[in-house]
C-alpha atoms as a PDB file:
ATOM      1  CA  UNK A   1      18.965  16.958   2.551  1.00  0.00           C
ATOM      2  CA  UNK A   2      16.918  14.705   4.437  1.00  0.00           C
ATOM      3  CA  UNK A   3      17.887  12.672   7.318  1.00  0.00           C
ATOM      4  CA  UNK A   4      16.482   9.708   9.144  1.00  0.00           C
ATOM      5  CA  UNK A   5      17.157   7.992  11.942  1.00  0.00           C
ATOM      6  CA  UNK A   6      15.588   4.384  13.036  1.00  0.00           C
ATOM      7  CA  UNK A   7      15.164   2.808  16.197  1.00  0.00           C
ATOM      8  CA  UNK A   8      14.307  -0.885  17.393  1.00  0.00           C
ATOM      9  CA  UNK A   9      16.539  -3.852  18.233  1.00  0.00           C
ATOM     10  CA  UNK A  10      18.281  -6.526  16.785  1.00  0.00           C
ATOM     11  CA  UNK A  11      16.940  -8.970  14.248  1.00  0.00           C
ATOM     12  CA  UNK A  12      13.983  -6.460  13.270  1.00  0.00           C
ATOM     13  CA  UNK A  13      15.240  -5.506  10.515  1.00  0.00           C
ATOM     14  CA  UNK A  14      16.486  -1.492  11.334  1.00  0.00           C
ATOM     15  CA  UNK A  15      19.704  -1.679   9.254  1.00  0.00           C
ATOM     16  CA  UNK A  16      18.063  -3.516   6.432  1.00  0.00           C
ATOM     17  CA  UNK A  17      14.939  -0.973   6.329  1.00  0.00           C
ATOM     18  CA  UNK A  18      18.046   1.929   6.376  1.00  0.00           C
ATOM     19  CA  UNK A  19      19.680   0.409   3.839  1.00  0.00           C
ATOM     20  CA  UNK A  20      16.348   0.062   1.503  1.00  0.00           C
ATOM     21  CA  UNK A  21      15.443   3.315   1.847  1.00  0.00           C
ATOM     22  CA  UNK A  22      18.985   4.623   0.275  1.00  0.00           C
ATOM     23  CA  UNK A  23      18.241   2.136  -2.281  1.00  0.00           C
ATOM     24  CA  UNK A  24      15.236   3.501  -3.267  1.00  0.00           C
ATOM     25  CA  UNK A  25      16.122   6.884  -3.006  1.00  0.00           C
ATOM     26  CA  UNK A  26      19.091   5.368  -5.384  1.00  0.00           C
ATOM     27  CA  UNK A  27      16.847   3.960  -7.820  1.00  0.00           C
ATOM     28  CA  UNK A  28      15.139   7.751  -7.995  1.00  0.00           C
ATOM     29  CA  UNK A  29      18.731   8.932  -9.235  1.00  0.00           C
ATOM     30  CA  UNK A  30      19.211  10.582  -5.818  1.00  0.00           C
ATOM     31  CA  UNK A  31      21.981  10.343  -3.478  1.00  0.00           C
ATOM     32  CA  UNK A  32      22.135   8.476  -0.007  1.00  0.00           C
ATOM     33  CA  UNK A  33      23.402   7.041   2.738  1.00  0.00           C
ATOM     34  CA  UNK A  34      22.676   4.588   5.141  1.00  0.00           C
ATOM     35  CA  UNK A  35      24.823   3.198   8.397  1.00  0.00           C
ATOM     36  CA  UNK A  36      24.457   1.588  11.606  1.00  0.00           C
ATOM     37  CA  UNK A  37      25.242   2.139  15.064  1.00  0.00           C
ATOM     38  CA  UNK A  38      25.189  -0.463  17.662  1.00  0.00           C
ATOM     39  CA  UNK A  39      27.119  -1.931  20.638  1.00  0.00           C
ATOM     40  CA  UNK A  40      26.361  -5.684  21.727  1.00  0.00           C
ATOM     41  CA  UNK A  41      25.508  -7.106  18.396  1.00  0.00           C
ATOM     42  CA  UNK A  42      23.111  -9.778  19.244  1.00  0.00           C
ATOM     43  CA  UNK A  43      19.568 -10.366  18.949  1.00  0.00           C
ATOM     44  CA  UNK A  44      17.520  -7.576  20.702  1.00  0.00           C
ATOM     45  CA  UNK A  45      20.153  -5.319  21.420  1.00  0.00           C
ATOM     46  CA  UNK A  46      19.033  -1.628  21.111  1.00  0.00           C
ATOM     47  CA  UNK A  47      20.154  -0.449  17.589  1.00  0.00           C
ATOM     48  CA  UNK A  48      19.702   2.572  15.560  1.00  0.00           C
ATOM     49  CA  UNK A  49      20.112   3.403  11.978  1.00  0.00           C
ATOM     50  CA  UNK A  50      21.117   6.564   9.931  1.00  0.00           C
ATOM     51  CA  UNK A  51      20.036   7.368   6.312  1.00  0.00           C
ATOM     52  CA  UNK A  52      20.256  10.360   4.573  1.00  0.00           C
ATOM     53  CA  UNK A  53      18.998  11.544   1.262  1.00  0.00           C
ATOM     54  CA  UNK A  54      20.105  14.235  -1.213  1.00  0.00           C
ATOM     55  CA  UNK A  55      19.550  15.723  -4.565  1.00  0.00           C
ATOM     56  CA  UNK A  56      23.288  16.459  -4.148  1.00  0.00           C
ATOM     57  CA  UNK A  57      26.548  14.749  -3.939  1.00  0.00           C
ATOM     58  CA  UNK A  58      26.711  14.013   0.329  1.00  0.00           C
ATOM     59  CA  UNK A  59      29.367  15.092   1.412  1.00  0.00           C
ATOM     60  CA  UNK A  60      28.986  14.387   5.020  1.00  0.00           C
ATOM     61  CA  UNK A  61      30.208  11.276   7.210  1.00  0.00           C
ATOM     62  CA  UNK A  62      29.303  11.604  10.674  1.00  0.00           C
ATOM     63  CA  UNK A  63      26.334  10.339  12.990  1.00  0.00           C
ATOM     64  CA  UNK A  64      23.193  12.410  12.575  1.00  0.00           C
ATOM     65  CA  UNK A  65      22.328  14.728  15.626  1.00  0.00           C
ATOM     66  CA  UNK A  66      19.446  16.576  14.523  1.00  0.00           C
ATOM     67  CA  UNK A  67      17.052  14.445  12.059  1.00  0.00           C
ATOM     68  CA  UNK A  68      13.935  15.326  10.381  1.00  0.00           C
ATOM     69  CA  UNK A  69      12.484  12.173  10.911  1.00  0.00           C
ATOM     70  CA  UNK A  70      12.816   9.749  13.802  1.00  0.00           C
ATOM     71  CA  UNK A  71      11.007   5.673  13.623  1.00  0.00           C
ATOM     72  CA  UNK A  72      10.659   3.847  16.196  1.00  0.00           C
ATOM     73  CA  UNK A  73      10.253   0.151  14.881  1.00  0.00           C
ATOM     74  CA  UNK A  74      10.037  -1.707  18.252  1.00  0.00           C
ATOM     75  CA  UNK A  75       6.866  -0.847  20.053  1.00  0.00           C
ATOM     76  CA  UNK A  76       8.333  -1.577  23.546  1.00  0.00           C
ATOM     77  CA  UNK A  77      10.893   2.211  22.978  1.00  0.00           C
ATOM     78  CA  UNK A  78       7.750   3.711  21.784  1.00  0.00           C
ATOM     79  CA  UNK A  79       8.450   5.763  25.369  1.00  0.00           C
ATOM     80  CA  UNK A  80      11.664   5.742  25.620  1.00  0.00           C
ATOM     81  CA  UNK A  81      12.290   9.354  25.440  1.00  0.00           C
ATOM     82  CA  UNK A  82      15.806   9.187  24.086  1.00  0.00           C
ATOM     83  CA  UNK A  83      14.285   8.092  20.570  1.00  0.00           C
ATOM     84  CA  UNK A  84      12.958  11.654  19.787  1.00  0.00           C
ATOM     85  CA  UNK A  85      16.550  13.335  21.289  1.00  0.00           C
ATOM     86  CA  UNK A  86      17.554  16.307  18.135  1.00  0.00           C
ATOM     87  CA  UNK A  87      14.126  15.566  16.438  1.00  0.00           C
ATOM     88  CA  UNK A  88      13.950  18.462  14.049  1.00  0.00           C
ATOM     89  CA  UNK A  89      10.761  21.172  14.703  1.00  0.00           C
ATOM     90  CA  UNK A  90       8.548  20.541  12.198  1.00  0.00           C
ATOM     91  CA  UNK A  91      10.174  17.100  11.524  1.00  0.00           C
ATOM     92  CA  UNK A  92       8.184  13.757  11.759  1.00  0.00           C
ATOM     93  CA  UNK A  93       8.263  10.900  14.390  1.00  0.00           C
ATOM     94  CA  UNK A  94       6.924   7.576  13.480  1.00  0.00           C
ATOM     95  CA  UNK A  95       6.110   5.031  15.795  1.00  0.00           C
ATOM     96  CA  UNK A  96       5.015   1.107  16.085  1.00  0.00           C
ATOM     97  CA  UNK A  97       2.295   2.189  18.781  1.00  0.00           C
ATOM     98  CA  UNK A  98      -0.930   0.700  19.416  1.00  0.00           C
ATOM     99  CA  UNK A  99      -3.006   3.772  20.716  1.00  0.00           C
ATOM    100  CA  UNK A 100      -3.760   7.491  19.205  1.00  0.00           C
ATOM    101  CA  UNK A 101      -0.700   9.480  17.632  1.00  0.00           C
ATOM    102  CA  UNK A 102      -1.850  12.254  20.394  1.00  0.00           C
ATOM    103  CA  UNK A 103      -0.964  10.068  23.158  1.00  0.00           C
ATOM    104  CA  UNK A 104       2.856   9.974  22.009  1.00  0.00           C
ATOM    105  CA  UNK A 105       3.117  13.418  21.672  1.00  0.00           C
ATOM    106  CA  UNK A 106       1.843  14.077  25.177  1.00  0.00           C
ATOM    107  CA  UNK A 107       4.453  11.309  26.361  1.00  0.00           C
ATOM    108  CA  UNK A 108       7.506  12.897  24.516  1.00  0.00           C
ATOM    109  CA  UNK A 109       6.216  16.743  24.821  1.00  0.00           C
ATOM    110  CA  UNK A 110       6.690  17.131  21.405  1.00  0.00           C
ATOM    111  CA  UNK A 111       7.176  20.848  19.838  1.00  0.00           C
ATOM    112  CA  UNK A 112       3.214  21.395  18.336  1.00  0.00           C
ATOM    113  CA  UNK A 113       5.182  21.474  14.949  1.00  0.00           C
ATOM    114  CA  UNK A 114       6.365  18.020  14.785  1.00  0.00           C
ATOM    115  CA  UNK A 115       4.074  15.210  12.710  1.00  0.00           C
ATOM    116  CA  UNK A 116       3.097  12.604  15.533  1.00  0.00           C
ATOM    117  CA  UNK A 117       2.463   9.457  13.517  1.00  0.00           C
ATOM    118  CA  UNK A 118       1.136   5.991  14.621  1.00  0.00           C
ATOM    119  CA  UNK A 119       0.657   2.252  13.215  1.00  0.00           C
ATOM    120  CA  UNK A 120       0.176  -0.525  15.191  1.00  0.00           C
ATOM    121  CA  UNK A 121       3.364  -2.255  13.175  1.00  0.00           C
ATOM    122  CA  UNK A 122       3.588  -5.310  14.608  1.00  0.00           C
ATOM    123  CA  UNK A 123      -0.074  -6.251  14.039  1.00  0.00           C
ATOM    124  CA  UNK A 124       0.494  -5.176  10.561  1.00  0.00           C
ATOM    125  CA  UNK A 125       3.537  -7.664  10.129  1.00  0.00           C
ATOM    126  CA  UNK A 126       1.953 -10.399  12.280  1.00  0.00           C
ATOM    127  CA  UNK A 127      -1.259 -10.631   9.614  1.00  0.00           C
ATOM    128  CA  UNK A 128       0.500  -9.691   6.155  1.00  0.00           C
ATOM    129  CA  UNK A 129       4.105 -11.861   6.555  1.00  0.00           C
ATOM    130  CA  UNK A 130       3.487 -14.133   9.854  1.00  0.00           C
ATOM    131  CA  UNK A 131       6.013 -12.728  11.848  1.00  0.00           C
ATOM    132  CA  UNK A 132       7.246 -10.136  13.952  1.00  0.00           C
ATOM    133  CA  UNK A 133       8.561  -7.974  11.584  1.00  0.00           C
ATOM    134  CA  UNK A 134       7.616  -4.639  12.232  1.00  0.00           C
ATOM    135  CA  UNK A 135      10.397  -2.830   9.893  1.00  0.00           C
ATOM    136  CA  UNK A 136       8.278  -3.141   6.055  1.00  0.00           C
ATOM    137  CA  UNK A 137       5.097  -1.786   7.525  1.00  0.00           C
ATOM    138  CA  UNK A 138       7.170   0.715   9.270  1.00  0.00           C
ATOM    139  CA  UNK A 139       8.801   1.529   5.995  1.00  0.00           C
ATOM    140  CA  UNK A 140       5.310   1.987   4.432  1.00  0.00           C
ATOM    141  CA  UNK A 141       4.475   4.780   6.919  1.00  0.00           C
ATOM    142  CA  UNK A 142       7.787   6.205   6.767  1.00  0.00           C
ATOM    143  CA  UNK A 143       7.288   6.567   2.712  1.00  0.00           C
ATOM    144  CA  UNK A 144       3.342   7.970   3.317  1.00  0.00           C
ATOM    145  CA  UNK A 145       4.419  10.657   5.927  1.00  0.00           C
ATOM    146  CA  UNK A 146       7.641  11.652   4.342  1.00  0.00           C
ATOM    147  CA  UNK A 147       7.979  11.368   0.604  1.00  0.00           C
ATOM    148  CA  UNK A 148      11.611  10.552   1.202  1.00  0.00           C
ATOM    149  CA  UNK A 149      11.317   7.636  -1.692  1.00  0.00           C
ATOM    150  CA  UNK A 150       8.177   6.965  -3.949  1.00  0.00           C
ATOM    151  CA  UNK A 151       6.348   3.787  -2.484  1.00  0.00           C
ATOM    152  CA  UNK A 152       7.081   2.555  -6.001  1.00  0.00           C
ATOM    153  CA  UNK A 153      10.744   2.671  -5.882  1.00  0.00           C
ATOM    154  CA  UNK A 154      10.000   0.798  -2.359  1.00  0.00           C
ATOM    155  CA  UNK A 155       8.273  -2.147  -4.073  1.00  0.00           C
ATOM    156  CA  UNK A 156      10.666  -2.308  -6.681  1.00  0.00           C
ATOM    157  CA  UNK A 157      14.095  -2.796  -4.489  1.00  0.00           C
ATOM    158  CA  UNK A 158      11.573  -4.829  -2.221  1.00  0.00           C
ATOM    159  CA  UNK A 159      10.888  -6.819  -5.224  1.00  0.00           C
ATOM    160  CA  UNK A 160      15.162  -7.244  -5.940  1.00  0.00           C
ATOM    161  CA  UNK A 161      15.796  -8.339  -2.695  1.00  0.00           C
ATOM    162  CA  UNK A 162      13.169 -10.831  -1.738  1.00  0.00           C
ATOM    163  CA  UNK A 163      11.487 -13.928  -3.981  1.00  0.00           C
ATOM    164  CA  UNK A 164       8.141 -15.378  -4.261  1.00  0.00           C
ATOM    165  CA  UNK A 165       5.818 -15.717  -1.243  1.00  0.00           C
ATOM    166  CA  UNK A 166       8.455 -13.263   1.075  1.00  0.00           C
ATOM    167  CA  UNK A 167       8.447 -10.424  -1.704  1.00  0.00           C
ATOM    168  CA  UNK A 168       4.514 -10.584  -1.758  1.00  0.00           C
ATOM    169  CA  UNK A 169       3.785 -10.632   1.960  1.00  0.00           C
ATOM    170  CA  UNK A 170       6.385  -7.962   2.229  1.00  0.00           C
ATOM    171  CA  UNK A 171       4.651  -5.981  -0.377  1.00  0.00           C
ATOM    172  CA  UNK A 172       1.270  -6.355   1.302  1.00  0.00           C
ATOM    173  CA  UNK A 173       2.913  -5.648   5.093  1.00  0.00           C
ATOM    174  CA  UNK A 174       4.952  -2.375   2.865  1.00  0.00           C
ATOM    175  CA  UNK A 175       1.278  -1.397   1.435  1.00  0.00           C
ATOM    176  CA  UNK A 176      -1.372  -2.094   5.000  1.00  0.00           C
ATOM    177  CA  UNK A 177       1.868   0.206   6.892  1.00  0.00           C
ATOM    178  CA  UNK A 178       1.373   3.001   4.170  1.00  0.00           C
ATOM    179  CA  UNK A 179      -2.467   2.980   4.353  1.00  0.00           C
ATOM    180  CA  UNK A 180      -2.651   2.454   7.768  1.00  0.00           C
ATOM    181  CA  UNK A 181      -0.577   4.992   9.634  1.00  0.00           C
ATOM    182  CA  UNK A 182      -2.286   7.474  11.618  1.00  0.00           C
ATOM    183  CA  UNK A 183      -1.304  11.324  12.942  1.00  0.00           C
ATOM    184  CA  UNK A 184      -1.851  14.309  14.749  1.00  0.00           C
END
């Protein structure tokens, strides 16, 4: 089983990135789930969300303590060291952060094991869909450094959920994060 857990705040997109990922992994005829957790729900409230991915039938229902992959989506937690709390050895952490993947794991003194991975998100989402969305590019790197879901089955619930000019800046923002991400 994989497990995932996402960090940012409210209104970029966390639960909905959650949420695609299980649908992806869906699509794949795999099993998932995906869930919130939040307190104040407004606008830039600290959030987090939970997915988790299985060959199997899950048969779990409780928060996830000990992921194998951790994203940070909003570049002002990238040190915040509370976001890589549990973060499995030899897992992955992913974050929107502007500078070298080597300079996060010096910040968090992560285990030598544990993929350091960086992409200036919010660059990525300001030139590809105009806004401050870091969560699709996020979700590109996420797909790159993991292999939790094919980047196809990405595109293609990507491609159910938004229309037009939003699906194709999405898939360009879901493409620049995948090709784009950096590690150490």
């Amino acid at each position: 089983m994989i497990e995932v857990r996402l960090h940012g705040r409210g209104g970029q997109g966390v639960v909905t990135a959650g949420r695609f990922i299980a649908e992806a992994a869906i699509l794949e005829g795999r099993y998932a789930q995906s869930f919130p957790e939040f307190g104040t729900e407004r606008s830039g409230a600290p959030i987090s969300a939970y997915v988790r991915v299985n060959d199997e039938h899950i048969e779990m229902h409780c928060p996830i303590y000990h992921p194998n992959s951790v994203v940070v989506v909003d570049r002002s937690m990238a040190e915040s060291m509370n976001t890589t709390l549990g973060l499995a050895n030899d897992g992955t952490f992913i974050c929107n952060f502007d500078r070298p993947p080597e300079e996060l794991r010096t910040m968090h003194n992560l285990d030598p094991s544990v993929r350091v991975c960086a992409l200036d998100a919010t660059s990525v989402a300001l030139k590809s869909i105009g806004k401050d969305y870091p969560n699709t590019p996020m979700l590109g790197a996420l797909v790159k450094m993991t292999k939790i879901v094919s980047i196809d089955s990405m595109q293609e619930v990507m491609a159910m959920k938004f229309k037009a000019a939003v699906q194709a800046s999405n898939a360009e923002a879901l493409r620049l994060g995948y090709e784009g991400v950096t590690f150490a």
